[in-house]
Every structure is written in structure tokens, then in C-alpha cells.
C-alpha atoms as a PDB file:
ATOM      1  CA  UNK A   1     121.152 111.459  86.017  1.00  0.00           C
ATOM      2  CA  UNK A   2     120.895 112.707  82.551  1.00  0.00           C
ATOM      3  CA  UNK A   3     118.746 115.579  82.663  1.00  0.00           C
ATOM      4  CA  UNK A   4     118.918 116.221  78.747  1.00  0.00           C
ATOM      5  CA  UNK A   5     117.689 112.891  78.182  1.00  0.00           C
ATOM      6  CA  UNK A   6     115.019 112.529  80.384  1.00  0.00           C
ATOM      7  CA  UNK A   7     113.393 116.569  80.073  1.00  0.00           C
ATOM      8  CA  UNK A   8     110.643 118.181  79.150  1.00  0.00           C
ATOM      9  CA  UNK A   9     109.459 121.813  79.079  1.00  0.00           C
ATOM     10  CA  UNK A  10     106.738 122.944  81.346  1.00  0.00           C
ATOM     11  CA  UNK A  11     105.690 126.706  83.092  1.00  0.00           C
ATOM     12  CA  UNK A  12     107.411 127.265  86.361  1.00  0.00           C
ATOM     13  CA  UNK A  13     106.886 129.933  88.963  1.00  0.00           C
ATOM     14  CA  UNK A  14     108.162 132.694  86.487  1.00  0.00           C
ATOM     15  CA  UNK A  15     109.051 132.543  83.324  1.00  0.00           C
ATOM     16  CA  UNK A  16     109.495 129.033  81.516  1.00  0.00           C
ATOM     17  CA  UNK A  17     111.160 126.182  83.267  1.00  0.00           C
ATOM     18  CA  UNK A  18     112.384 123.125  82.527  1.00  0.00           C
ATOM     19  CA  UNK A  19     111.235 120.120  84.504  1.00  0.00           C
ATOM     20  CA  UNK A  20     112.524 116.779  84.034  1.00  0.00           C
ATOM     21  CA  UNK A  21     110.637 113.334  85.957  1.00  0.00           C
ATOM     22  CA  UNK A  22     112.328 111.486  88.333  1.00  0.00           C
ATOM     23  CA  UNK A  23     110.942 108.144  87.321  1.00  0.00           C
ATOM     24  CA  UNK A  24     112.082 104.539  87.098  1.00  0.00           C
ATOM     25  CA  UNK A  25     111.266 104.659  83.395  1.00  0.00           C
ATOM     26  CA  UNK A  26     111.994 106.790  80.354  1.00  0.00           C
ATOM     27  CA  UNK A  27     110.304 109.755  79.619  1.00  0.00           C
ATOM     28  CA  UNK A  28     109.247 108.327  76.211  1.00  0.00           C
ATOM     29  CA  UNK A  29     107.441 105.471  77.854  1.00  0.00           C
ATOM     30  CA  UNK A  30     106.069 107.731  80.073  1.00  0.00           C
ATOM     31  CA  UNK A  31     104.782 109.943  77.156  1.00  0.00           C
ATOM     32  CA  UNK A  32     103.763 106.962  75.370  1.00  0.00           C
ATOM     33  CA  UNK A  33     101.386 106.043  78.143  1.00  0.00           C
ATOM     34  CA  UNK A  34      99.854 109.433  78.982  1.00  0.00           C
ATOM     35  CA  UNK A  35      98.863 110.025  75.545  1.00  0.00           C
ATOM     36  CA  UNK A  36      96.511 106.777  75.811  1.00  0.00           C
ATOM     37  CA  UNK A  37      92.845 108.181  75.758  1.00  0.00           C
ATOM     38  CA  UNK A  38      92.273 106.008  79.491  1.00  0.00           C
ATOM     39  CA  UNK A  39      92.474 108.726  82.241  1.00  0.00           C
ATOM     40  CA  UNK A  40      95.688 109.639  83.692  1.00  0.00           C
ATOM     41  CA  UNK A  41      95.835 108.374  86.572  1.00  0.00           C
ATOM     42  CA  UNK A  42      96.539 105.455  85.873  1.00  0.00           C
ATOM     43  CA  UNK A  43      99.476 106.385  83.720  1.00  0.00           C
ATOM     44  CA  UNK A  44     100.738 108.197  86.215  1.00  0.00           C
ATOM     45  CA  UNK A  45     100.783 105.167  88.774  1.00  0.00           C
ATOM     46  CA  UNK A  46     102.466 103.063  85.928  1.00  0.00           C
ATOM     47  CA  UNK A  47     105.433 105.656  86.184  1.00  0.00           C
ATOM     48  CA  UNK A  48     105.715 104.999  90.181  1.00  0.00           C
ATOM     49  CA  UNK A  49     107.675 108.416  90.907  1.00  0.00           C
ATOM     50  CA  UNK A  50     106.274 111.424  89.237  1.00  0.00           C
ATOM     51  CA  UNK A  51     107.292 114.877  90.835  1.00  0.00           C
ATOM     52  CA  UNK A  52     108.325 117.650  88.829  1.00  0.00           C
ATOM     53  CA  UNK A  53     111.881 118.535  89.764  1.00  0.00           C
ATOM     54  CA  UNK A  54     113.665 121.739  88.231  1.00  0.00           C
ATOM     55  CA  UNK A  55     116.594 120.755  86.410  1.00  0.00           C
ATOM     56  CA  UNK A  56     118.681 122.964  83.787  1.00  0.00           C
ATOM     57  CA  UNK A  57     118.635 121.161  80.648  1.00  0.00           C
ATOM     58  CA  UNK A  58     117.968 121.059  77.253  1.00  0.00           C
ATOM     59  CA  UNK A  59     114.253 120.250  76.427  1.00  0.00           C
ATOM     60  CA  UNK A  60     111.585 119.341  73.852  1.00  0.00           C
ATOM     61  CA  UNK A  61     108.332 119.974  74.136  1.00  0.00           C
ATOM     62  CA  UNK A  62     105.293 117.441  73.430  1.00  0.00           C
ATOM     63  CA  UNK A  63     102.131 119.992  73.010  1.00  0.00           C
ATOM     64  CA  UNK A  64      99.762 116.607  73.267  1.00  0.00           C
ATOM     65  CA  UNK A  65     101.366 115.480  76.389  1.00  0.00           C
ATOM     66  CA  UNK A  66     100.905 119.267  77.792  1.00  0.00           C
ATOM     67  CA  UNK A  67      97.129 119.030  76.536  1.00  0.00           C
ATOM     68  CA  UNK A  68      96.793 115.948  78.434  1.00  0.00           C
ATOM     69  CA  UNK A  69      98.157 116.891  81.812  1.00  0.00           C
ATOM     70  CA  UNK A  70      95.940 120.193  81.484  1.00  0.00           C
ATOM     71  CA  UNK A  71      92.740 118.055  80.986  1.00  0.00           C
ATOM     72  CA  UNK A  72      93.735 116.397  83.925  1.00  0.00           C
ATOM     73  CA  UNK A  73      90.921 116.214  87.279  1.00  0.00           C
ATOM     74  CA  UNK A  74      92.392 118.614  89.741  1.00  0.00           C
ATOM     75  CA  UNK A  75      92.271 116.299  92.143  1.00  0.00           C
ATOM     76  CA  UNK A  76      93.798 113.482  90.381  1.00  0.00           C
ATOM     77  CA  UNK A  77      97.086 116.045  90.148  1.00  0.00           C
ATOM     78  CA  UNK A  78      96.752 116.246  93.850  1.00  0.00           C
ATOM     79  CA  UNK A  79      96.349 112.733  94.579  1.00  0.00           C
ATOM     80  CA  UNK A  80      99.489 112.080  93.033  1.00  0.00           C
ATOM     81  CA  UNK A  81     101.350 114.924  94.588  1.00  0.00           C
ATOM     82  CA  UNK A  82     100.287 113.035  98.075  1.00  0.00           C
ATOM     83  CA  UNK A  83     101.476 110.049  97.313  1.00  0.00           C
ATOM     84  CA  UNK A  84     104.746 111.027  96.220  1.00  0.00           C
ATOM     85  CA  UNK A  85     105.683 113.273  99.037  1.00  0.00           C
ATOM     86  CA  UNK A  86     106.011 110.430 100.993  1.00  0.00           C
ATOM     87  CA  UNK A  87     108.914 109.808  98.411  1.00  0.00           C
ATOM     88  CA  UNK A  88     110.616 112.847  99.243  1.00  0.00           C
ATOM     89  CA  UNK A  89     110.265 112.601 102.960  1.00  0.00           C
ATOM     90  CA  UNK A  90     112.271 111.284 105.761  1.00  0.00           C
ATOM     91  CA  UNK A  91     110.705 109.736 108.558  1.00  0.00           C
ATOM     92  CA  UNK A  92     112.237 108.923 112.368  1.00  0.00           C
ATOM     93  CA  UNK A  93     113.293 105.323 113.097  1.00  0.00           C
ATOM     94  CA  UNK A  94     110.692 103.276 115.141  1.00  0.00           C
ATOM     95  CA  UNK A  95     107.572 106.230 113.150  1.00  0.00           C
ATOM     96  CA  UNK A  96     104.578 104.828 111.074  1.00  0.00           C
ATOM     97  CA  UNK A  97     106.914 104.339 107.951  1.00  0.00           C
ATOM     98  CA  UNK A  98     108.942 101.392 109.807  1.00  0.00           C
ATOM     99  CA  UNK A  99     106.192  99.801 111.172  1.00  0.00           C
ATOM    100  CA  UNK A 100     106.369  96.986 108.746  1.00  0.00           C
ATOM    101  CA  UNK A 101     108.561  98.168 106.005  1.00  0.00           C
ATOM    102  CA  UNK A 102     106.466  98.318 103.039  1.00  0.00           C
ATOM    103  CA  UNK A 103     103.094 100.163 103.308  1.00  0.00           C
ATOM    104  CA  UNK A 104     102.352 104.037 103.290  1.00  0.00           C
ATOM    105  CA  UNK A 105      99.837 105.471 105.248  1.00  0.00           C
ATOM    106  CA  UNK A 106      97.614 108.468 104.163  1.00  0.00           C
ATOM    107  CA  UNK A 107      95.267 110.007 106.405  1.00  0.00           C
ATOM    108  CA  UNK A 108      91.925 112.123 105.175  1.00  0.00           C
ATOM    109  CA  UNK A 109      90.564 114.226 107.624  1.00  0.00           C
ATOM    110  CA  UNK A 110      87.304 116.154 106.766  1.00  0.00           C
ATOM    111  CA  UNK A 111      84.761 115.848 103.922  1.00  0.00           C
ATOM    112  CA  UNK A 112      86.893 115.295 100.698  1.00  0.00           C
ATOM    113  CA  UNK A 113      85.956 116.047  97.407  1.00  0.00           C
ATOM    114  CA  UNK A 114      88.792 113.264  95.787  1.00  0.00           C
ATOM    115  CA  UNK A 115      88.356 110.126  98.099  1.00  0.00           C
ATOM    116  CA  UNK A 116      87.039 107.793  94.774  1.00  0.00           C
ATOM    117  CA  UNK A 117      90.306 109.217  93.157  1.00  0.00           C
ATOM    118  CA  UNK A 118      92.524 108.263  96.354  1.00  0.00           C
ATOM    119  CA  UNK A 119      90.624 104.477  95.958  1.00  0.00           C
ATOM    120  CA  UNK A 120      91.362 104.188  92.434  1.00  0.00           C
ATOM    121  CA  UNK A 121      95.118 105.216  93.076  1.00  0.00           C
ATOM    122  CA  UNK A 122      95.191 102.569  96.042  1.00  0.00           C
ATOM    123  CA  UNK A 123      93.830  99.835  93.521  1.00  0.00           C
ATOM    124  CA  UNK A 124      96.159 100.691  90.886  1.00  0.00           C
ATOM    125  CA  UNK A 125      99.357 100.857  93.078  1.00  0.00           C
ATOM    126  CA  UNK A 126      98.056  97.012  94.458  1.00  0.00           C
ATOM    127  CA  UNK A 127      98.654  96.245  91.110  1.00  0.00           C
ATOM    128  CA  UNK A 128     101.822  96.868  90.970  1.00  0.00           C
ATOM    129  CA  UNK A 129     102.486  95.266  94.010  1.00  0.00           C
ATOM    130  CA  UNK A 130     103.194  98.569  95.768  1.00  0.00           C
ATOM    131  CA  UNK A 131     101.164  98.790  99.440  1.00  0.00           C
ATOM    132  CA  UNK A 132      99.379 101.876 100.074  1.00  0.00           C
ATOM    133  CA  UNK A 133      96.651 102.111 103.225  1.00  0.00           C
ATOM    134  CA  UNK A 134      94.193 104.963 103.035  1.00  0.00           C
ATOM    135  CA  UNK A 135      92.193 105.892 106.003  1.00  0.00           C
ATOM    136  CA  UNK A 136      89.081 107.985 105.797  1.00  0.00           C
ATOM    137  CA  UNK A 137      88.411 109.676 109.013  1.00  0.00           C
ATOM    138  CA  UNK A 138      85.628 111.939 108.054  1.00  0.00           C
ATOM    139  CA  UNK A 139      84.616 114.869 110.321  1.00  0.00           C
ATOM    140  CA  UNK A 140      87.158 115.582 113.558  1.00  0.00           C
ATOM    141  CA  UNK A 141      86.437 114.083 116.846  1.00  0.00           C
ATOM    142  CA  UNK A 142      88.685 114.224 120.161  1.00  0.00           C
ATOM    143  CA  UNK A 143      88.971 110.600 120.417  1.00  0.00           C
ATOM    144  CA  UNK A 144      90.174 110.146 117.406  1.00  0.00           C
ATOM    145  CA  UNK A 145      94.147 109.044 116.991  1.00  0.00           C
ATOM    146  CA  UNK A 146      95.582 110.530 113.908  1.00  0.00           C
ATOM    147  CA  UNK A 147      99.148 109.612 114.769  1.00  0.00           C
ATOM    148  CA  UNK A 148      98.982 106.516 113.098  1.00  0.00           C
ATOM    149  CA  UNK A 149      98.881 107.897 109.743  1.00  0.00           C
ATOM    150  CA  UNK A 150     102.602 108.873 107.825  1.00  0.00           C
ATOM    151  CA  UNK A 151     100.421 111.311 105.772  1.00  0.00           C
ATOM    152  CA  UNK A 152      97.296 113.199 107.387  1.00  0.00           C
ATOM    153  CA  UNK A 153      95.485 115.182 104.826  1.00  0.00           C
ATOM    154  CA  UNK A 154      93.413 117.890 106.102  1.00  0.00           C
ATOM    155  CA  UNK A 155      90.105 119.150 104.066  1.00  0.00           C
ATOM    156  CA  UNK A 156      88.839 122.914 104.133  1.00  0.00           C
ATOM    157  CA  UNK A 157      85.905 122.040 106.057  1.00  0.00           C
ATOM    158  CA  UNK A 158      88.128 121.434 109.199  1.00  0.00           C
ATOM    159  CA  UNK A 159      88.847 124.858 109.273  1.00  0.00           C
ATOM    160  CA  UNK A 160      87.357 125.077 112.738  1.00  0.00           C
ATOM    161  CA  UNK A 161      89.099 122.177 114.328  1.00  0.00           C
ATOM    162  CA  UNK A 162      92.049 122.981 113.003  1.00  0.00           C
ATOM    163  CA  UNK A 163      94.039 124.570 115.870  1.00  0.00           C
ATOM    164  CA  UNK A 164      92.762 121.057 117.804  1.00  0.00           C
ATOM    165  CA  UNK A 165      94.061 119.019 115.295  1.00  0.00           C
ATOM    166  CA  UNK A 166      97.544 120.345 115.011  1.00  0.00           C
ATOM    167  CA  UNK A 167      97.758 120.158 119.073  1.00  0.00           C
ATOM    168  CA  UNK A 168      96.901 116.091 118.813  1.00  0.00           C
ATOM    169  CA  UNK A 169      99.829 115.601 116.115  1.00  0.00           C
ATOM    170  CA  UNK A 170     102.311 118.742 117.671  1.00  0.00           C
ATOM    171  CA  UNK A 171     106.037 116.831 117.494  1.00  0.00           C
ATOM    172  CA  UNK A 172     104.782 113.754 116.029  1.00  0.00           C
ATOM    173  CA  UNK A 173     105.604 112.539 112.932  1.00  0.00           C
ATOM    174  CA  UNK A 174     102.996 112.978 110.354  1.00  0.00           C
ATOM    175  CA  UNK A 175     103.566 115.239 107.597  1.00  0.00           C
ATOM    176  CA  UNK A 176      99.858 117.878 107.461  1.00  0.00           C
ATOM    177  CA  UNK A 177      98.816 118.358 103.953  1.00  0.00           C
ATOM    178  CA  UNK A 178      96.172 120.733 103.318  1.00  0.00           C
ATOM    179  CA  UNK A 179      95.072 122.316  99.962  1.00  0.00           C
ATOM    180  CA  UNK A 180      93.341 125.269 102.004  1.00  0.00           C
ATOM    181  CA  UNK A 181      94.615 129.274 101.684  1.00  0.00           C
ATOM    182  CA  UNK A 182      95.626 130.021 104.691  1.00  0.00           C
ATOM    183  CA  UNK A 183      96.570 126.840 106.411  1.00  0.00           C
ATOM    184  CA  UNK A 184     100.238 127.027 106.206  1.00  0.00           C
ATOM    185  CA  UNK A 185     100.327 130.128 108.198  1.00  0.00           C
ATOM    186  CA  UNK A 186      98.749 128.119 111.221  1.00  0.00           C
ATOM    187  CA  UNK A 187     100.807 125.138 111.179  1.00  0.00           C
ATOM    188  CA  UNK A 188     100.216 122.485 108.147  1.00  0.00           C
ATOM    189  CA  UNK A 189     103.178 121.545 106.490  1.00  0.00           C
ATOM    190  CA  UNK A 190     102.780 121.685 102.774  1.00  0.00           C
ATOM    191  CA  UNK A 191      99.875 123.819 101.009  1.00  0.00           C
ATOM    192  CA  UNK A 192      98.801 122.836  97.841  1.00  0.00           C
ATOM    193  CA  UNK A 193      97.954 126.236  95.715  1.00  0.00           C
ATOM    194  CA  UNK A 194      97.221 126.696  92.482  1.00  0.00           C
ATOM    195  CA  UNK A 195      99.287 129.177  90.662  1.00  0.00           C
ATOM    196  CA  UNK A 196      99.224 129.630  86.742  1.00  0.00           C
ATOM    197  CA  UNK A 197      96.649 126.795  86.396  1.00  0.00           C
ATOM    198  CA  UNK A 198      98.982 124.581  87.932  1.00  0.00           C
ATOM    199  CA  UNK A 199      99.618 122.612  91.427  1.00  0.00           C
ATOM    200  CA  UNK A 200     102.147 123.767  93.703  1.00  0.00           C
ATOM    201  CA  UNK A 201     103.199 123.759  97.323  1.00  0.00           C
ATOM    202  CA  UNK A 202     103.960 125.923 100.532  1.00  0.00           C
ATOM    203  CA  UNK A 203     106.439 124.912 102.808  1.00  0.00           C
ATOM    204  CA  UNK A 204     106.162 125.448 106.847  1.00  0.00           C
ATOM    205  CA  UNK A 205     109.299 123.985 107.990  1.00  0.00           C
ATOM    206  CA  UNK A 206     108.991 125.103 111.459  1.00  0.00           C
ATOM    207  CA  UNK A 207     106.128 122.284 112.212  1.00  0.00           C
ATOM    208  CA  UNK A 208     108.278 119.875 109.865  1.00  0.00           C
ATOM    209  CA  UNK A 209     111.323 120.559 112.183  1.00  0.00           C
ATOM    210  CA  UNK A 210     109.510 120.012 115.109  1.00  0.00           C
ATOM    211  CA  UNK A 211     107.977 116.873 114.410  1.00  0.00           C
ATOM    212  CA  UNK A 212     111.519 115.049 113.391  1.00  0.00           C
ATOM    213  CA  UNK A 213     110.659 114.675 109.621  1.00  0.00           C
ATOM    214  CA  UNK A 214     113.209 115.508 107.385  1.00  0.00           C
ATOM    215  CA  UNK A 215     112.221 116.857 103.950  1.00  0.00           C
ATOM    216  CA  UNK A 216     114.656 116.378 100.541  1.00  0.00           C
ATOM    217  CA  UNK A 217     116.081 119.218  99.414  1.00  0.00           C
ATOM    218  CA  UNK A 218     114.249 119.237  95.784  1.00  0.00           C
ATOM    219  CA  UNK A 219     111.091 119.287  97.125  1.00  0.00           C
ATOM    220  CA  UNK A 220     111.555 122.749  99.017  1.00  0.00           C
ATOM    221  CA  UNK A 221     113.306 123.880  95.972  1.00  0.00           C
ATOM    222  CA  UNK A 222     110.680 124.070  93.705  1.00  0.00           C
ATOM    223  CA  UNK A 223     107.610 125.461  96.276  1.00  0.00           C
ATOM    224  CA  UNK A 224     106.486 128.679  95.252  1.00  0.00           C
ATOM    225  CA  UNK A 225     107.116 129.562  98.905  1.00  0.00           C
ATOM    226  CA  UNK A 226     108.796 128.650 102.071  1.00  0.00           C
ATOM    227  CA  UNK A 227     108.274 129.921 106.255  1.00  0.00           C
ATOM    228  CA  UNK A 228     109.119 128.880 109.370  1.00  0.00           C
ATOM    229  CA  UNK A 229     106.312 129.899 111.622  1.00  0.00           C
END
């Protein structure tokens, strides 16, 4: 890929870092539709892979584009960042992922503050002809089954049930998102933190390990942080 062709500049973990989007289009179409006065999101579906990816490379730097992405919902960045780490992860033959070779399954566990933003998303991504189920659980019970899910995000106010819930899904293979401090450090996968005004990740790739995902290499590259406990 040419990274001089298709980068941008952007704020990494220290110092400035150049990002470039691994996307089935150009960055100047992408530019050309973020800089449309609809929200975002909807831009950002058109796109169908955005994740920022380091890359070394010679950059420009589009201060409206920058103005746009800061004025962006919170959890419209995060929304996004879900959907696309199912891009970047590897699932087991025979898991949710194969069970009929098209959709993607995200779980939401808890009260969430971004479910009308995961709807829109869904809609958008049925436009494009691109399958994407979303199941909201709401508060934890036992009897629930949360194994069905390739993607089981998991809201702060499941902090108590959290220990239960990692039990149920202990060696399957559903990648635990969270965007709570703290929740890495008892098992969820990938933390979403914020860090300079901007979205990252925490890795635990002990739990990842154990549950027979496989995770690309760029996406533990660029978390601000990475543990196996």
C-alpha cells in the first residue's frame, strides 16, 4: 500500500503521528465526504474500513477534516471503533463469525448511552448491503446466553456482574469490549480510553489467548497499552 498517498497527520500517543486509513477508497473521497455538513457517521460507514493505523509517511494535513472528526459524538467514534474490530480480528472455524458467512454480531450488555447511534450504523451498513445484527441485552441475568454474539460490549453499569459475566464467556470466542477504567485489569479484552481528547484502546491478550481469537498485529500496535493478565 502506498502510505504517502493515502496519509494524513493526526496526534498519536506522544508526539505527532502519522496515521494513514485503511479503506477501500481514497483518502480524498473520504475527505470529500466528511467535510459534508450531514453527521459523520454516515461518512464514516460510506468508507467501510476506518481504523487509524500508524504508518511512516509523508503527510498533509486538512485542518477542516481535523475540526470535523473533533466535533464528532463520542460515541459515534466508538461505534465505529466496534464495528471495525471485528475487521481486525480472527475468529475459530465453526465460532459465531461462520455461522452463515456474512453477518457480524455485536452484543450490548448493560444500560448504554450510544444504542440510537449503534441503530443508525446498522441502517446505514444495510445500505450498503453489508449485514450487521445488534443485540441489546440490557441489564445481566444468569440465564442469559451471551455466546452467541462475535462482539459483546459491556457498559459501566455492569460493574457488579462483571466477574459473572466473564465466567459465562471464559474460553469462548467473543471478543469483551468495555469503555470502563479499570475493566481490562479484570479480564475484558480491549478498553476504550480517552487519551489527548482522543479514542484509544487497552489490550488484555491473556483473555484473547484463551478464548482462541486471534488479533492482527496493527491493532495491538497502536493501543496505548498492552497486558496479559
Amino acid at each position: 500500500m502506498d502510505c504517502g498517498r493515502l496519509s494524513f497527520a493526526g496526534k498519536g500517543v506522544q508526539g505527532r503521528t502519522s496515521f494513514y486509513l485503511l479503506t477501500g477508497e481514497t483518502v480524498h473521497r473520504f475527505t470529500a465526504n466528511i467535510l459534508k455538513k450531514k453527521c459523520i457517521l454516515p461518512a464514516l460507514v460510506n468508507t467501510f474500513l476506518i481504523l487509524f493505523i500508524a504508518c511512516p509517511a509523508r503527510t498533509v494535513e486538512p485542518s477542516s477534516l481535523r475540526d470535523r472528526v473533533n466535533n464528532t459524538s463520542e460515541y459515534e467514534i466508538k461505534a465505529i471503533y466496534l464495528y471495525n474490530f471485528l475487521k481486525f480480528v480472527q475468529w475459530p472455524e465453526n465460532s459465531c463469525m461462520m455461522h452463515d458467512g456474512r453477518s457480524h454480531r455485536i452484543g450490548v450488555l448493560g444500560d448504554s448511552p450510544f444504542n440510537e447511534v449503534l441503530r443508525d450504523l446498522q441502517e446505514k451498513l444495510r445500505e450498503k448491503d453489508k449485514d450487521l445484527e445488534i443485540f441489546f441485552y440490557g441489564p445481566y441475568r444468569e440465564s442469559m446466553d451471551l455466546s452467541c454474539c462475535c462482539l459483546l460490549f459491556i457498559t459501566s453499569t455492569e460493574k457488579d456482574n462483571l466477574a459473572d459475566i466473564l465466567s459465562q464467556l471464559e474460553g469462548r470466542p467473543v471478543l469483551t469490549v468495555a469503555d470502563t477504567d479499570g475493566f481490562f485489569n479484570q479480564g475484558v479484552m480491549i478498553t476504550l480510553v480517552s487519551q489527548k481528547n482522543k479514542i484509544r484502546w487497552v489490550i488484555n491478550r491473556q483473555p484473547v489467548a484463551e478464548s482462541g481469537l486471534k488479533l492482527n498485529s496493527k491493532l495491538l500496535d497502536i493501543a496505548v497499552k498492552v497486558i496479559n493478565k
